[in-house]
N, C-alpha and C. Protein backbone atom coordinates (compact mmCIF):
# COMPACT_ATOMS: atom_id res chain seq x y z
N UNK A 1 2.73 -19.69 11.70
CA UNK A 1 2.63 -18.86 10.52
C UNK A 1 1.64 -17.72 10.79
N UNK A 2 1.73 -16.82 10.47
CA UNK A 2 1.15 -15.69 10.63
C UNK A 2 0.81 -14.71 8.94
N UNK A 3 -0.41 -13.95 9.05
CA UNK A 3 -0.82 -13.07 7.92
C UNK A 3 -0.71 -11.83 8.23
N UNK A 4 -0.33 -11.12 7.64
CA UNK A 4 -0.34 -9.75 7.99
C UNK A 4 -1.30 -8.87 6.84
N UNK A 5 -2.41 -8.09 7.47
CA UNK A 5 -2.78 -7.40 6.00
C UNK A 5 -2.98 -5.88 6.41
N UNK A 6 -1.98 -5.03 5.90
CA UNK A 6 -1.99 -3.59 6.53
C UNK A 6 -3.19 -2.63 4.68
N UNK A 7 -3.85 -1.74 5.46
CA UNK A 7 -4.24 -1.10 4.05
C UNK A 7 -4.11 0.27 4.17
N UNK A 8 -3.95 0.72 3.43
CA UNK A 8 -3.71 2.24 3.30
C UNK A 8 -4.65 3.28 2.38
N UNK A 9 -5.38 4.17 3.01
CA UNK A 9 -6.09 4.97 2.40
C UNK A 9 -5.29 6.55 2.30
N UNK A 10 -5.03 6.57 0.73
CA UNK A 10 -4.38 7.51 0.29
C UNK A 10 -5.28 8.42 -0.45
N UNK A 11 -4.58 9.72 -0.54
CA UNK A 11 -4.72 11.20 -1.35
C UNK A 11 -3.39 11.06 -1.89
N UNK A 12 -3.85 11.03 -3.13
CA UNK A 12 -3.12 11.17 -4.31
C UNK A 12 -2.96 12.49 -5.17
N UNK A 13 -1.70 13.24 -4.69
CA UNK A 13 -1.82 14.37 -5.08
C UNK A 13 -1.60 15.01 -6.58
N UNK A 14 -2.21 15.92 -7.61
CA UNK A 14 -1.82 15.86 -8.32
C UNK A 14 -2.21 14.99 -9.59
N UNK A 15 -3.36 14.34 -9.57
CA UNK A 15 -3.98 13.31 -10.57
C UNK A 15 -5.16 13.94 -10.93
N UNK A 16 -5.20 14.47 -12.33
CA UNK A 16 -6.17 14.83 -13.06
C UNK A 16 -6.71 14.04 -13.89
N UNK A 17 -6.50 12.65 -13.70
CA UNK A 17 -7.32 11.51 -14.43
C UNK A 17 -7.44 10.24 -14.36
N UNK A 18 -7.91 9.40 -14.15
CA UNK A 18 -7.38 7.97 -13.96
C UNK A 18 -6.39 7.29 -14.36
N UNK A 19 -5.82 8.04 -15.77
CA UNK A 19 -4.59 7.21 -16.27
C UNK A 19 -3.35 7.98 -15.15
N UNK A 20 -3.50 9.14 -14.62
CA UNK A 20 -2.35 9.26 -13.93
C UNK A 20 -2.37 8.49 -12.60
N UNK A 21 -3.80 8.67 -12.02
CA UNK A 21 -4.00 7.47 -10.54
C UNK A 21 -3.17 6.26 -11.26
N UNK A 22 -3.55 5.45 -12.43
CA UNK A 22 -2.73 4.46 -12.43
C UNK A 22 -1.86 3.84 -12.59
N UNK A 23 -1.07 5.18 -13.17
CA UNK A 23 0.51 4.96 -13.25
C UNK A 23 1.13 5.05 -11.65
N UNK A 24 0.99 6.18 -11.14
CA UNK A 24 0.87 5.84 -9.56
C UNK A 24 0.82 5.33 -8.44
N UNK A 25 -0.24 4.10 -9.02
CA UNK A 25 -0.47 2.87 -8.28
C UNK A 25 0.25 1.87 -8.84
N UNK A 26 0.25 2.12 -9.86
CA UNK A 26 1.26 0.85 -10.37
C UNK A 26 2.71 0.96 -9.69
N UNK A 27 3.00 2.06 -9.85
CA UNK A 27 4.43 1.99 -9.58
C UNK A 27 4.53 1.97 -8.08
N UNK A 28 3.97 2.16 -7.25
CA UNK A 28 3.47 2.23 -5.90
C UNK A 28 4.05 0.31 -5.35
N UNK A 29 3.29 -0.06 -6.09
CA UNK A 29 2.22 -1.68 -6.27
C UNK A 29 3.55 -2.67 -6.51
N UNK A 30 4.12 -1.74 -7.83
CA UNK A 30 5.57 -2.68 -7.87
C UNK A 30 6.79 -2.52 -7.09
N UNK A 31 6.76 -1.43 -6.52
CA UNK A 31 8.01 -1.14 -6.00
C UNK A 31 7.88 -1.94 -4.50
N UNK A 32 6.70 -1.97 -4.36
CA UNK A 32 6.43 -2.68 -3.14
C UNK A 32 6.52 -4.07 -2.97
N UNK A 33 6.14 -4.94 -3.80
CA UNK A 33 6.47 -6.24 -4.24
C UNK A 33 7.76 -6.91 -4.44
N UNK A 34 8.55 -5.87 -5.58
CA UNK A 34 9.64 -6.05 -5.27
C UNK A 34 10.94 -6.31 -4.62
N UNK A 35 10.72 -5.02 -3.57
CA UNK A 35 11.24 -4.58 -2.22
C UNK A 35 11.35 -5.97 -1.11
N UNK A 36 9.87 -5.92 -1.18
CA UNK A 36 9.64 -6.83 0.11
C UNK A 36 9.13 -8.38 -0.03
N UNK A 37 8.69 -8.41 -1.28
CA UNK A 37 7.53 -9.47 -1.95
C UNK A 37 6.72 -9.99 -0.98
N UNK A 38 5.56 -8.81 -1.02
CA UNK A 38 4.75 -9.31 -0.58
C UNK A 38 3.39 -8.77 -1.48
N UNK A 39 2.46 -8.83 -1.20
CA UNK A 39 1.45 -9.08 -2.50
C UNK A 39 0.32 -7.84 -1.97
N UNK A 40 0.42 -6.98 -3.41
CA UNK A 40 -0.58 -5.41 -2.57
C UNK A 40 -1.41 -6.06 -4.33
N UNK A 41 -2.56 -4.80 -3.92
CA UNK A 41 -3.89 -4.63 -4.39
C UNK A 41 -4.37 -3.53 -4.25
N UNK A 42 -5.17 -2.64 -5.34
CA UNK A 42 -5.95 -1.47 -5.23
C UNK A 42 -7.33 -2.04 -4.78
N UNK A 43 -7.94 -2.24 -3.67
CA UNK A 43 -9.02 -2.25 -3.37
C UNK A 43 -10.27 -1.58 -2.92
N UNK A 44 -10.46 -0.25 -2.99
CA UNK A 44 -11.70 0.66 -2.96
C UNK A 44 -11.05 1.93 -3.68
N UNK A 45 -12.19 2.49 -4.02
CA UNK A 45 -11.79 4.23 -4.67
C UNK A 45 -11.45 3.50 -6.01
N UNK A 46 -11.74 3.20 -6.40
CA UNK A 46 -11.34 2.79 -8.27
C UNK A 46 -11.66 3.49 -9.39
N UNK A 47 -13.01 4.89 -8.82
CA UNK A 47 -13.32 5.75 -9.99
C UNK A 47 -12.82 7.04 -9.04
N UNK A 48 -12.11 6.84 -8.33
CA UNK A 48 -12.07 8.52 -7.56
C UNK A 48 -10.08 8.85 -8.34
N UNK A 49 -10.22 9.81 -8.72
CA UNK A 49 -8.84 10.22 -8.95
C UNK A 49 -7.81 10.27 -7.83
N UNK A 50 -7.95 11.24 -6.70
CA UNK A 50 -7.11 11.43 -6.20
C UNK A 50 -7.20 10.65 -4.31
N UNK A 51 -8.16 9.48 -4.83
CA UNK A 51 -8.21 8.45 -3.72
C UNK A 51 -7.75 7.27 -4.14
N UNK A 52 -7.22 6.43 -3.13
CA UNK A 52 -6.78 4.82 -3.55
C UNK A 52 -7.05 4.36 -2.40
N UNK A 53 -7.35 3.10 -2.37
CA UNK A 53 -6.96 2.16 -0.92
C UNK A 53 -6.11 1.10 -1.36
N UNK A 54 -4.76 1.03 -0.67
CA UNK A 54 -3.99 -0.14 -1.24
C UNK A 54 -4.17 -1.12 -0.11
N UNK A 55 -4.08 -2.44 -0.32
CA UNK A 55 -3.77 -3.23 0.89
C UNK A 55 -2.97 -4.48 0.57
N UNK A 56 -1.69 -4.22 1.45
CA UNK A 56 -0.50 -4.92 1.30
C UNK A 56 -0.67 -6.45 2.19
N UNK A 57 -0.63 -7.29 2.11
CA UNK A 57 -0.26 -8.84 2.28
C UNK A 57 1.30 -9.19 2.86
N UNK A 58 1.41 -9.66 4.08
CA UNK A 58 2.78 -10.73 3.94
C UNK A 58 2.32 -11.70 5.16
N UNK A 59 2.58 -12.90 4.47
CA UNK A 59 3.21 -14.37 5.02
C UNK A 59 4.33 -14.22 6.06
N UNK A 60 4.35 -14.24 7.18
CA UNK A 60 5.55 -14.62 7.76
C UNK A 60 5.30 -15.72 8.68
N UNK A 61 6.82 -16.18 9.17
CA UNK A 61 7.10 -16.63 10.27
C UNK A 61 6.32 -16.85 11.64
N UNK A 62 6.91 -15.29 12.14
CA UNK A 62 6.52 -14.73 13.30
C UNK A 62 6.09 -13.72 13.10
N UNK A 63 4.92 -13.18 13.95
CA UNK A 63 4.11 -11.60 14.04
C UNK A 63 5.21 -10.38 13.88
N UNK A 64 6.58 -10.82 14.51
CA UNK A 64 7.28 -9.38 14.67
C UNK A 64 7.73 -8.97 13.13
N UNK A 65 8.00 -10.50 12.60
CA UNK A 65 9.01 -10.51 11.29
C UNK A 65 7.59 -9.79 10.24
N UNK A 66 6.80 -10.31 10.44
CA UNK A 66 5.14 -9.78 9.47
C UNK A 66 5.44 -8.06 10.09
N UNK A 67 5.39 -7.38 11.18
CA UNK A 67 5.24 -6.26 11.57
C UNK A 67 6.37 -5.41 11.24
N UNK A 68 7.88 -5.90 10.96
CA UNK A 68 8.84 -5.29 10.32
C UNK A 68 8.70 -5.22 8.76
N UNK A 69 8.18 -6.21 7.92
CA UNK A 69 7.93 -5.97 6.75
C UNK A 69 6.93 -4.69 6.50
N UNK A 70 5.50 -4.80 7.27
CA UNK A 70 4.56 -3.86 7.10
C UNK A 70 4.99 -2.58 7.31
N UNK A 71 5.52 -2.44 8.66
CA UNK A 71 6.14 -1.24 8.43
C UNK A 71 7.29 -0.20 7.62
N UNK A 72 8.68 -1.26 7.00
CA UNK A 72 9.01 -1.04 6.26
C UNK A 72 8.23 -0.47 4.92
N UNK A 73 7.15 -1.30 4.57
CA UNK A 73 6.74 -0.86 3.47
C UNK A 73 5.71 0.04 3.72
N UNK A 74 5.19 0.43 5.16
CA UNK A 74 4.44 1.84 5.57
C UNK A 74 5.52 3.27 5.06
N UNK A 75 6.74 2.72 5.49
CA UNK A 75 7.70 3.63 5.25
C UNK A 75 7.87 4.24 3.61
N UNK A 76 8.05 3.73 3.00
CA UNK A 76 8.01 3.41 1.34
C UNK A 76 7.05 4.32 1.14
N UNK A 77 5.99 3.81 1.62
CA UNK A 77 4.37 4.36 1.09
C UNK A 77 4.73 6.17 1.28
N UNK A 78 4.63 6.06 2.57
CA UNK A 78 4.65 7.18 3.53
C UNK A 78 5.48 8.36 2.47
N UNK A 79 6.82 8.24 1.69
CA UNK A 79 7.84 8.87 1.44
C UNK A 79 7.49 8.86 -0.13
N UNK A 80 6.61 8.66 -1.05
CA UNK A 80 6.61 8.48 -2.19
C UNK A 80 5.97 10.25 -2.32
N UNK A 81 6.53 10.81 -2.94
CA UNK A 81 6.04 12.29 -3.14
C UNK A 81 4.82 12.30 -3.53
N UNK A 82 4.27 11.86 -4.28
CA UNK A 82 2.81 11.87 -4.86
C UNK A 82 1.67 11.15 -3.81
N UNK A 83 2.24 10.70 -2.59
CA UNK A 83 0.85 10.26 -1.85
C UNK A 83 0.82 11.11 -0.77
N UNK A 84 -0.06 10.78 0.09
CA UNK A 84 -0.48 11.00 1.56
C UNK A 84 -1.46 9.96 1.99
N UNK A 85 -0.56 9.69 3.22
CA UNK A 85 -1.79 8.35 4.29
C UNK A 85 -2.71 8.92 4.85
N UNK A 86 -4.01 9.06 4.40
CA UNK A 86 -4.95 9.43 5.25
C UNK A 86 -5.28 8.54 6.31
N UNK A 87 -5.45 7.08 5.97
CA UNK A 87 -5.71 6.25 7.26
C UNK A 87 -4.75 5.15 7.09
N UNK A 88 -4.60 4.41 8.29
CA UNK A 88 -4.12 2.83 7.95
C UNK A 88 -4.75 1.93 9.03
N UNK A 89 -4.46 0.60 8.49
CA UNK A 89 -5.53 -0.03 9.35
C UNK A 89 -4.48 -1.65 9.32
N UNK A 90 -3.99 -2.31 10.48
CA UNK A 90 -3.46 -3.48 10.65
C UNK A 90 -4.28 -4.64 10.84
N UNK A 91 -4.37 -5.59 10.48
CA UNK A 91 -4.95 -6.64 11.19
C UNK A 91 -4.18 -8.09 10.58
N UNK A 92 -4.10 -8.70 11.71
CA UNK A 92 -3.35 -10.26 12.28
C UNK A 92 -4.29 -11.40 11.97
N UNK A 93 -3.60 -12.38 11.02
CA UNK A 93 -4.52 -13.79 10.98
C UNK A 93 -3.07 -14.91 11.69
C-alpha cells in the first residue's frame, strides 16, 4: 500500500475577497474528489486572497497507480482558468 500526498501552491487569479478564494477552492476541492476520490485540503495561505495551498491525498495499490491519479488530478488543477501552479511538491509514504 502506498500514500501519495502531492500539494499545490497556487495564484488565484482574479479574487478580490475571500468569499471568491472560496468558492474557488471549493469547487477546485470537489471536482477533485469526485473525479478521482481522493481527499484534498486547503492547507496554508487562508487569509491571502489570491494564494492557496491545496494538498491532494490518494491511497493506492502501487506507487505507479498513486502517480497516475496525482497527476491526472495535477492535470485538472493545471487547466482550471482561475488558477496558476506556482509550485508542487510530491512525496511517497
Amino acid at each position: 500500500m502506498v500514500v501519495a500526498v502531492r500539494t499545490w501552491d497556487l495564484h488565484l487569479n482574479g479574487c478580490a475577497s475571500l468569499k471568491d478564494k472560496r468558492r474557488i477552492i471549493k469547487s477546485l476541492k470537489d471536482r477533485l474528489h469526485q473525479r478521482f476520490n481522493v481527499s484534498v485540503a486547503e492547507t496554508a495561505s487562508h487569509d491571502l486572497w489570491q494564494r492557496a495551498e491545496l494538498t491532494c491525498c490518494v491511497v493506492a495499490g502501487e506507487r505507479r497507480q498513486a502517480e497516475r491519479v496525482l497527476a491526472s488530478a495535477e492535470r485538472l488543477v493545471a487547466a482550471h482558468q482561475l488558477t496558476r501552479i506556482i509550485d508542487a511538491a510530491t512525496s511517497f509514504v
